[in-house]
Structure formats: C-alpha cells, structure tokens
C-alpha atoms as a PDB file:
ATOM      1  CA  UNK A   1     137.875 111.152  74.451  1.00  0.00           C
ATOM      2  CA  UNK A   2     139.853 107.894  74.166  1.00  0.00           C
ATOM      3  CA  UNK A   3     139.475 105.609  71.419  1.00  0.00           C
ATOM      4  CA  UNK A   4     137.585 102.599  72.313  1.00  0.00           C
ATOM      5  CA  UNK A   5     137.585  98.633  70.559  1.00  0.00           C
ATOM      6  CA  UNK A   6     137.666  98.599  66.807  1.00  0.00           C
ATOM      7  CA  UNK A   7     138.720 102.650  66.626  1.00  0.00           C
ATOM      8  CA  UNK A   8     141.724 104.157  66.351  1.00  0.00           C
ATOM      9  CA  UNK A   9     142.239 108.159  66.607  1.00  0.00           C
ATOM     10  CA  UNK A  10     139.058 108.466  64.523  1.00  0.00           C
ATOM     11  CA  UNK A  11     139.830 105.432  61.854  1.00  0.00           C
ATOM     12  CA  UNK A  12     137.176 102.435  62.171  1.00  0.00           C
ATOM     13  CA  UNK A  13     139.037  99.306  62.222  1.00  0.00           C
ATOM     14  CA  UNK A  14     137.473  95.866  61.382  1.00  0.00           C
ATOM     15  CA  UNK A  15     139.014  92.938  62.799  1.00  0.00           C
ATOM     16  CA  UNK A  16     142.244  93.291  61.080  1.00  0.00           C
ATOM     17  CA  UNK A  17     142.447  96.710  61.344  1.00  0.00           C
ATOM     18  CA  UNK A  18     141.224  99.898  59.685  1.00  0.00           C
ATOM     19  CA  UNK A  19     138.620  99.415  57.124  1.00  0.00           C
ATOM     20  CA  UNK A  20     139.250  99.965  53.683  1.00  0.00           C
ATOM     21  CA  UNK A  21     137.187 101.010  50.163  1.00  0.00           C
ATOM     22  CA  UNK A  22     136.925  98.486  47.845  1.00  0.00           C
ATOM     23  CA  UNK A  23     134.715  99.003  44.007  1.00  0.00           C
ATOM     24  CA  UNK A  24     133.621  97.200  42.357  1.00  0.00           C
ATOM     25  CA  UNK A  25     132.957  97.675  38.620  1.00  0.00           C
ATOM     26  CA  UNK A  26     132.488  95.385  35.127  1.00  0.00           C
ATOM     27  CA  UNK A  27     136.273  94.684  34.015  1.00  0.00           C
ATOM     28  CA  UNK A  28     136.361  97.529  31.035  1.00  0.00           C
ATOM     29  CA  UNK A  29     135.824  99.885  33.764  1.00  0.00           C
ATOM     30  CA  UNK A  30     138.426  98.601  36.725  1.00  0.00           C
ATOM     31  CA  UNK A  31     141.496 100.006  34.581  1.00  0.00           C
ATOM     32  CA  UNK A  32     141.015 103.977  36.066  1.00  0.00           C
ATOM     33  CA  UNK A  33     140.164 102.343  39.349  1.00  0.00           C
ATOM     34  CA  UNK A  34     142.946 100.460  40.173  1.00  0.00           C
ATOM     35  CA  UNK A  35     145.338 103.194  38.466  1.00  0.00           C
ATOM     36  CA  UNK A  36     143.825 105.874  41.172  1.00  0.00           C
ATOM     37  CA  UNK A  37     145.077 103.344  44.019  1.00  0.00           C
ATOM     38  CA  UNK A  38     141.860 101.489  44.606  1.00  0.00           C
ATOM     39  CA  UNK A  39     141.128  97.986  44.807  1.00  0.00           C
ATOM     40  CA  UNK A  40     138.810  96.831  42.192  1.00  0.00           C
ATOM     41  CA  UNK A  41     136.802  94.018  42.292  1.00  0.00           C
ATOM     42  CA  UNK A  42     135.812  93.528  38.185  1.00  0.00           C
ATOM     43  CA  UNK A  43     132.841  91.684  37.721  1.00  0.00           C
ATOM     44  CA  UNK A  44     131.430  89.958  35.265  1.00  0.00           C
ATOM     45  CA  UNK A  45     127.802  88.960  33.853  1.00  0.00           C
ATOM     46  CA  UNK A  46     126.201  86.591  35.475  1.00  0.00           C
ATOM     47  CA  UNK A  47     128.902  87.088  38.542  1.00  0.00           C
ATOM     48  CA  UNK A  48     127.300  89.811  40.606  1.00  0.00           C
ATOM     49  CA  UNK A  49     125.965  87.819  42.948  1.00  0.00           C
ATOM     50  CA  UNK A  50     128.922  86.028  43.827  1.00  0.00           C
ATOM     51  CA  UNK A  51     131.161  89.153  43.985  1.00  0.00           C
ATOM     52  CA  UNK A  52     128.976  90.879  46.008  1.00  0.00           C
ATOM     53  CA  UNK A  53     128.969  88.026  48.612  1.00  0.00           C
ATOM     54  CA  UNK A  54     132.555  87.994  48.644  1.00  0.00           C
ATOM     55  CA  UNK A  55     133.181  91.467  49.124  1.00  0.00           C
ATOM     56  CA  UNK A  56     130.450  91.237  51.993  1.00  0.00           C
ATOM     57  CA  UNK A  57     133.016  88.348  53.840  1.00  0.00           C
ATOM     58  CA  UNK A  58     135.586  90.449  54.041  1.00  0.00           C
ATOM     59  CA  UNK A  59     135.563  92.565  57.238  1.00  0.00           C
ATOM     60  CA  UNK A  60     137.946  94.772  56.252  1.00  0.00           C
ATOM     61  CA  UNK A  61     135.760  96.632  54.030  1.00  0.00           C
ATOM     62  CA  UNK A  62     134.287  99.454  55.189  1.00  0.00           C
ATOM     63  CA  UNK A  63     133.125 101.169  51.858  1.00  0.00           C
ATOM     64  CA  UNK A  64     132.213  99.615  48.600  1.00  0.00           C
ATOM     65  CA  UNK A  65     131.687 101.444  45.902  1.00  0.00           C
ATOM     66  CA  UNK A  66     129.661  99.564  43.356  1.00  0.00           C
ATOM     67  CA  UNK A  67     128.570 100.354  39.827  1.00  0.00           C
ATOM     68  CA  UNK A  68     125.058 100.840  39.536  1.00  0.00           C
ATOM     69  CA  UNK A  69     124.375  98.353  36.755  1.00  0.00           C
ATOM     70  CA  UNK A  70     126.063  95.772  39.122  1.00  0.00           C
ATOM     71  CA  UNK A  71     123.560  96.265  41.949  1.00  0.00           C
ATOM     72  CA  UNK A  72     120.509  96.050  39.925  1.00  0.00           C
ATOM     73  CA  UNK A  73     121.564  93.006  39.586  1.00  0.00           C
ATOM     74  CA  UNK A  74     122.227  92.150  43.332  1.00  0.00           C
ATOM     75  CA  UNK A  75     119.808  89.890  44.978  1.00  0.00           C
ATOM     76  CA  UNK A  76     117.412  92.096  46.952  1.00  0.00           C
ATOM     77  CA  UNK A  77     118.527  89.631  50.353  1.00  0.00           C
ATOM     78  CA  UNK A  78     121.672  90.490  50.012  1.00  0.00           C
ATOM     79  CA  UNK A  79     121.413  94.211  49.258  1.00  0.00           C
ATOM     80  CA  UNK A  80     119.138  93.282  52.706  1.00  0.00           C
ATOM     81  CA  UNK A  81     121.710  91.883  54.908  1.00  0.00           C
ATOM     82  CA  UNK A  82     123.936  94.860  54.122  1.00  0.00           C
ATOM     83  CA  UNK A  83     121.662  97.195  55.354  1.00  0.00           C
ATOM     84  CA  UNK A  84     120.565  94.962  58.391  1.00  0.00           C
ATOM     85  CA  UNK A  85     124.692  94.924  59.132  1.00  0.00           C
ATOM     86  CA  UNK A  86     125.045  98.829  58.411  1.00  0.00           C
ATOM     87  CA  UNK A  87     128.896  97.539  57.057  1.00  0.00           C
ATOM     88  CA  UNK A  88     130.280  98.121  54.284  1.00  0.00           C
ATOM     89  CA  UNK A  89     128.317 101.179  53.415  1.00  0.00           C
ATOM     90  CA  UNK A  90     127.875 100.513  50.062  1.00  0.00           C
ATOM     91  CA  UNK A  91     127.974 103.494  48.056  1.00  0.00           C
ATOM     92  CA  UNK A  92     126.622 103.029  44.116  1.00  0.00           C
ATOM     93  CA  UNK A  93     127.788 105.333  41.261  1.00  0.00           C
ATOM     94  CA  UNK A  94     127.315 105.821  37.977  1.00  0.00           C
ATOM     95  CA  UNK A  95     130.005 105.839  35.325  1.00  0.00           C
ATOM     96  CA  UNK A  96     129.633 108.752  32.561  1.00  0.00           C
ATOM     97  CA  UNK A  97     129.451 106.889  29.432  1.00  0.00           C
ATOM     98  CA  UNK A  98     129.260 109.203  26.858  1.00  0.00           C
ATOM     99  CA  UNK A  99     131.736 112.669  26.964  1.00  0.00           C
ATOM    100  CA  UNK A 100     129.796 115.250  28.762  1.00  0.00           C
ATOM    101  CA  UNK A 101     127.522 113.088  30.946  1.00  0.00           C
ATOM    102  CA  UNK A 102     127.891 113.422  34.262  1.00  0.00           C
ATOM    103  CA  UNK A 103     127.559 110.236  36.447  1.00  0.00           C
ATOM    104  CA  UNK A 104     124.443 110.103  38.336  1.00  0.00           C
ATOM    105  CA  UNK A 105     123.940 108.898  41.843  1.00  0.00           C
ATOM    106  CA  UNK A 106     123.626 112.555  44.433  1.00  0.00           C
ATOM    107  CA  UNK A 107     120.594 111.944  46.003  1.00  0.00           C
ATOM    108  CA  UNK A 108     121.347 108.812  47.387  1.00  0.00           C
ATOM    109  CA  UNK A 109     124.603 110.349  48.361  1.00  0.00           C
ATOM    110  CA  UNK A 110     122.728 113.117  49.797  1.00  0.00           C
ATOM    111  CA  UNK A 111     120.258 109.992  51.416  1.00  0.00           C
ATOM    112  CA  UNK A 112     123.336 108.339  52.918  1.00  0.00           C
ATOM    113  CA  UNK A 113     124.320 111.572  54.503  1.00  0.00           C
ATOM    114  CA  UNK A 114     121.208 113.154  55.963  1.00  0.00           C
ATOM    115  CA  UNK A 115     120.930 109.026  57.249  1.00  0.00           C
ATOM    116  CA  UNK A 116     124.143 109.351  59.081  1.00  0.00           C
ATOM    117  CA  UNK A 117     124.212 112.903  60.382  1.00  0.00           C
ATOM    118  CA  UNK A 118     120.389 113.500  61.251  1.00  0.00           C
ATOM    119  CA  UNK A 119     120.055 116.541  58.243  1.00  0.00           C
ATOM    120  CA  UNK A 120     119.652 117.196  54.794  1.00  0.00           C
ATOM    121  CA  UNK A 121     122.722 118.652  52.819  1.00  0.00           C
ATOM    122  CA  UNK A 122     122.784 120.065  49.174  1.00  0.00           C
ATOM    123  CA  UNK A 123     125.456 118.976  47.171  1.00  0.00           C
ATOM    124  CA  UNK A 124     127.341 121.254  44.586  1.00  0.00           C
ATOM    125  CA  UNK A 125     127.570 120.664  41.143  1.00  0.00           C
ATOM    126  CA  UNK A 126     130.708 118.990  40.022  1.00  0.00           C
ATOM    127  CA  UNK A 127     132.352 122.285  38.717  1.00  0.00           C
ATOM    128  CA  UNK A 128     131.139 124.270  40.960  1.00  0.00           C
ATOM    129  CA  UNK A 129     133.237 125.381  44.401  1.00  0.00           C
ATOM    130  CA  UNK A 130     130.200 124.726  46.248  1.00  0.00           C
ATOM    131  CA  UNK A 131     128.912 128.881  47.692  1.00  0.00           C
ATOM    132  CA  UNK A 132     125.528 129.794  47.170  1.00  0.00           C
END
C-alpha cells in the first residue's frame, strides 16, 4: 500500500515532516533526558501551563512525554483540546524518586494501547522478559 499525505513508509509526518517526542520534565530532572538524545522541555512552577501550550503549537510533536506532577497541574481545557486533537499523544510518567521505586504510570500505558489497537494487553514487569 502506498504512503499517502503526511506518511512516509510508516513514519507520521506533521507539516514539517516526521513527528518527533518531546518531554517534558521540572529542570532537576531534564539532565538524563536530554543526555539519552531527547528534547526536554524543563518546566518550572507556576510554568506548566504555558509549556504545555507551547509544546501543543508545535506540529512536529507527535509524542510528549510529560511528568506526572506537571500534568496535574495542566488546565483540564487544555489536557481537553489534546484529546479532542488526538496529537501529540501525550504519554505521562512517573520518575522513581527514591532507589528501588519503580515509576508508576502502566495502566494508562496499557489504556493508551487497548485505545489504539481495539484490545487489552498486559504489560511485563520491568525485569522481567515478558513470558508467562
């Protein structure tokens, strides 16, 4: 099957091209990020809002991964308009803050999943290779 407008051999594209994962996190945090290759948007208190809105105006973003004490403090008609646009699928996570923790966040991961392909999967465990 032939790729049609904004695709490319399987890659969405925005309207500059293929979309891209951006995260955003509180500055203490964006260090690991940006060291792993990804572009970090650090946020500060007070800011979330404003982030959030700028991250949403760019249309190359496809995925943005957002710390979940950032979007508690999203406006709920913003985290709105996101899901009324179904792009950037924003994806929240939870940082480990304490050795041993693991970050929470797999059953909306698990949501987001069964939302896109029509059925429920069960996710490993983060050591685990994944067989019953």
């Amino acid at each position: 099957m032939a790729a049609g407008a904004g695709e490319r051999a399987g890659v969405a594209t925005g309207a500059a091209g293929a979309l891209r994962l951006a995260v955003a996190v509180r500055s203490a945090d964006a260090l690991g990020f940006r060291l792993a290759g990804a572009p970090v948007e650090a946020v500060e208190p007070g800011e979330e809002a404003a982030a959030f809105r700028r991250l949403l105006g760019d249309a190359e973003v496809g995925v943005l991964a957002v710390e979940e004490e950032l979007l508690r403090a999203v406006p709920e008609r913003l985290l709105a308009r996101v899901r009324e646009r179904g792009l950037p699928v924003v994806l929240p996570f939870a940082l480990p803050r304490r050795l041993g923790e693991e970050g929470r966040g797999r059953a909306y991961v698990a949501a987001l999943i069964r939302r896109a392909v029509g059925y429920g999967v069960k996710l490993g465990s983060a050591g685990g290779g994944g067989a019953p």
